[in-house]
Protein backbone atom coordinates (compact mmCIF):
# COMPACT_ATOMS: atom_id res chain seq x y z
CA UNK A 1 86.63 79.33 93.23
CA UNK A 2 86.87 81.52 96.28
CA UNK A 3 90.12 83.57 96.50
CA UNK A 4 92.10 83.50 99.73
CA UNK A 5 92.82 87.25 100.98
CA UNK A 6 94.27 86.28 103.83
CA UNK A 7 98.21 87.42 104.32
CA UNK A 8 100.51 84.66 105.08
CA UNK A 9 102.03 84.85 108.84
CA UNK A 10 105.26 86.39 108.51
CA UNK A 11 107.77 85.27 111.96
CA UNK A 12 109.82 88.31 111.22
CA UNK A 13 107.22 90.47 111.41
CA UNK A 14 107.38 93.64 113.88
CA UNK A 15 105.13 92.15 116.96
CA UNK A 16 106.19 88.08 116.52
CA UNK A 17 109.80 90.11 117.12
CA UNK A 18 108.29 92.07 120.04
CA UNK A 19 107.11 88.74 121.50
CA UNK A 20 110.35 86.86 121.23
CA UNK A 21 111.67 90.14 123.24
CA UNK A 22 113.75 91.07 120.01
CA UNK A 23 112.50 94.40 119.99
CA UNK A 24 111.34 96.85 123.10
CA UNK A 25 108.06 97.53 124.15
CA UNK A 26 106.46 100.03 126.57
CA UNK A 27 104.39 97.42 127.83
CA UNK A 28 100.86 98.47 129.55
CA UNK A 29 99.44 94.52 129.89
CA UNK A 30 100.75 91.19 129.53
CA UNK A 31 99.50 87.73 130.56
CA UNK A 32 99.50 84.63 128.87
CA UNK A 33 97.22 85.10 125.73
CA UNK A 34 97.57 88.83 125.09
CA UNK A 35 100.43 91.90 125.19
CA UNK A 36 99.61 95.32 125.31
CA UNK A 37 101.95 98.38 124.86
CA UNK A 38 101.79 102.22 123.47
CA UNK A 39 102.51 102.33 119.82
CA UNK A 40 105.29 103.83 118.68
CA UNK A 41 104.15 106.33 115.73
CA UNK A 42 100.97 107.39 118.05
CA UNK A 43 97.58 108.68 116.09
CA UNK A 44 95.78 110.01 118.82
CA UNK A 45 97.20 111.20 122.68
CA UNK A 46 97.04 107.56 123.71
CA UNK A 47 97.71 104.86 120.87
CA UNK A 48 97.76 101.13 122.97
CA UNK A 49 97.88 98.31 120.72
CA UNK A 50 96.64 94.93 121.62
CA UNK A 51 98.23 91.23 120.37
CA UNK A 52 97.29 88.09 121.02
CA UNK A 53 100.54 85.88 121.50
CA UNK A 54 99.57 83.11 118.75
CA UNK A 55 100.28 83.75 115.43
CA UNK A 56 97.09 84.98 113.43
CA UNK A 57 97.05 87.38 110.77
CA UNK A 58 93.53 88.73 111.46
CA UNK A 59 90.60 88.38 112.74
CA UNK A 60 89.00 85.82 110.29
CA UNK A 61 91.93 83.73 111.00
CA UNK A 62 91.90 84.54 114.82
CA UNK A 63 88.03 83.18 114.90
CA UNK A 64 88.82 80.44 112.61
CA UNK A 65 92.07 78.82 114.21
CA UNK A 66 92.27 79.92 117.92
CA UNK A 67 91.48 78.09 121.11
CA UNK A 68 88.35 79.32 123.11
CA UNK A 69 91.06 80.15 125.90
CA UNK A 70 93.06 82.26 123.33
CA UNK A 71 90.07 84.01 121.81
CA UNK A 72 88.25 84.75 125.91
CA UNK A 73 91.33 85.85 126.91
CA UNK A 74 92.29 88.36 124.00
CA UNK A 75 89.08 89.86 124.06
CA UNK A 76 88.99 90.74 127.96
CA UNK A 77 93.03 91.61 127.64
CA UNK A 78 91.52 94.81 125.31
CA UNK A 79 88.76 95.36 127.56
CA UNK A 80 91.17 95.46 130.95
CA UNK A 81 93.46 97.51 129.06
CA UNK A 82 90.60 99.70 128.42
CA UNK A 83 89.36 100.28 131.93
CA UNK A 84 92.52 100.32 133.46
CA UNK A 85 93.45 103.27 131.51
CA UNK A 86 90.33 104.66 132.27
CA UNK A 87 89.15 104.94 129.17
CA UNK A 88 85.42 103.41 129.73
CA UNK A 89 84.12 106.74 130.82
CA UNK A 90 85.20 109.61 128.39
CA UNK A 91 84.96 106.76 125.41
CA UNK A 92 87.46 105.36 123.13
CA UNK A 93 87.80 103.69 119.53
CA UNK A 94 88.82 99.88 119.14
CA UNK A 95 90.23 99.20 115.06
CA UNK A 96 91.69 96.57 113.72
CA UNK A 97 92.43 96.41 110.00
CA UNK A 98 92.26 93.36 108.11
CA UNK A 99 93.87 92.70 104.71
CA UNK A 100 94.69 95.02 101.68
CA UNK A 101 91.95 97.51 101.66
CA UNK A 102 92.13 98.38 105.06
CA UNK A 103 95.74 99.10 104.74
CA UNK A 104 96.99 96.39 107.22
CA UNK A 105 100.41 96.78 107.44
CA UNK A 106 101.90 94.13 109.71
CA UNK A 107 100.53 90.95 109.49
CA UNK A 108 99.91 89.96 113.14
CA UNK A 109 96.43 90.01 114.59
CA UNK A 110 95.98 93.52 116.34
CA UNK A 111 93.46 95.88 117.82
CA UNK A 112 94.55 99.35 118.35
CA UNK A 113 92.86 101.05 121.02
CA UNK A 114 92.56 104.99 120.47
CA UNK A 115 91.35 107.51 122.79
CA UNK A 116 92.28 110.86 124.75
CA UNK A 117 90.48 113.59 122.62
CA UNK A 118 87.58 113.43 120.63
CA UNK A 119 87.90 111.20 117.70
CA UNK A 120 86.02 112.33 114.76
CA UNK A 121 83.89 110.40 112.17
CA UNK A 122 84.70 107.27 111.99
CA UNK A 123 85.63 107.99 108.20
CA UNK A 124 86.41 110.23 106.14
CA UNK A 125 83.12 110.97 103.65
């Protein structure tokens, strides 16, 4: 029997507060299937995570459960954030953890966009 690793959607989590407008943001992009805004314990000179409004986990549940219209429109909301920080030409690194072993901590679909210095390996070896 296959095990489900998926982490059950949490309301109270940190961005389903953020998009109920419990909790500030410093907003960058917002339309009506994505929010963007600079994360708040940065890892690199510019940190920008990127939400889709629904509420999915990850990115297995994203691709499983959301609408084309949700899925098109999340996916060019972190390009467009991308280019209009002008990130396309010096380069910059998209993440997004999923489950346990990649240390997901909030359970809420989200890509983190990194960028502003060089990066690095991708992982540590």
């Amino acid at each position: 029997m296959p095990i489900d690793a998926t982490l059950p959607y949490d309301d109270s989590n940190i961005f389903a507060r953020i998009l109920r407008g419990e909790l500030p943001s410093k907003t960058v992009y917002e339309d009506d299937h994505a929010l963007a805004f600079h994360d708040i314990n940065p890892q690199a000179p510019l940190h920008i995570l990127v939400i889709p409004k629904g509420a999915y986990v990850s990115w297995d549940d994203f691709s499983e459960r959301g609408s084309d219209a949700e899925i098109t429109g999340f996916v060019r909301a972190v390009g467009r954030v991308a280019r209009d920080a002008g990130l396309v030409a010096p380069g910059y690194r998209l993440l997004a953890n999923v489950g346990p072993n990649s240390h997901q901590e909030v359970p809420h679909l989200h890509v983190h966009i990194f960028a502003g210095q060089p990066l690095g390996p991708m992982l540590v070896r």
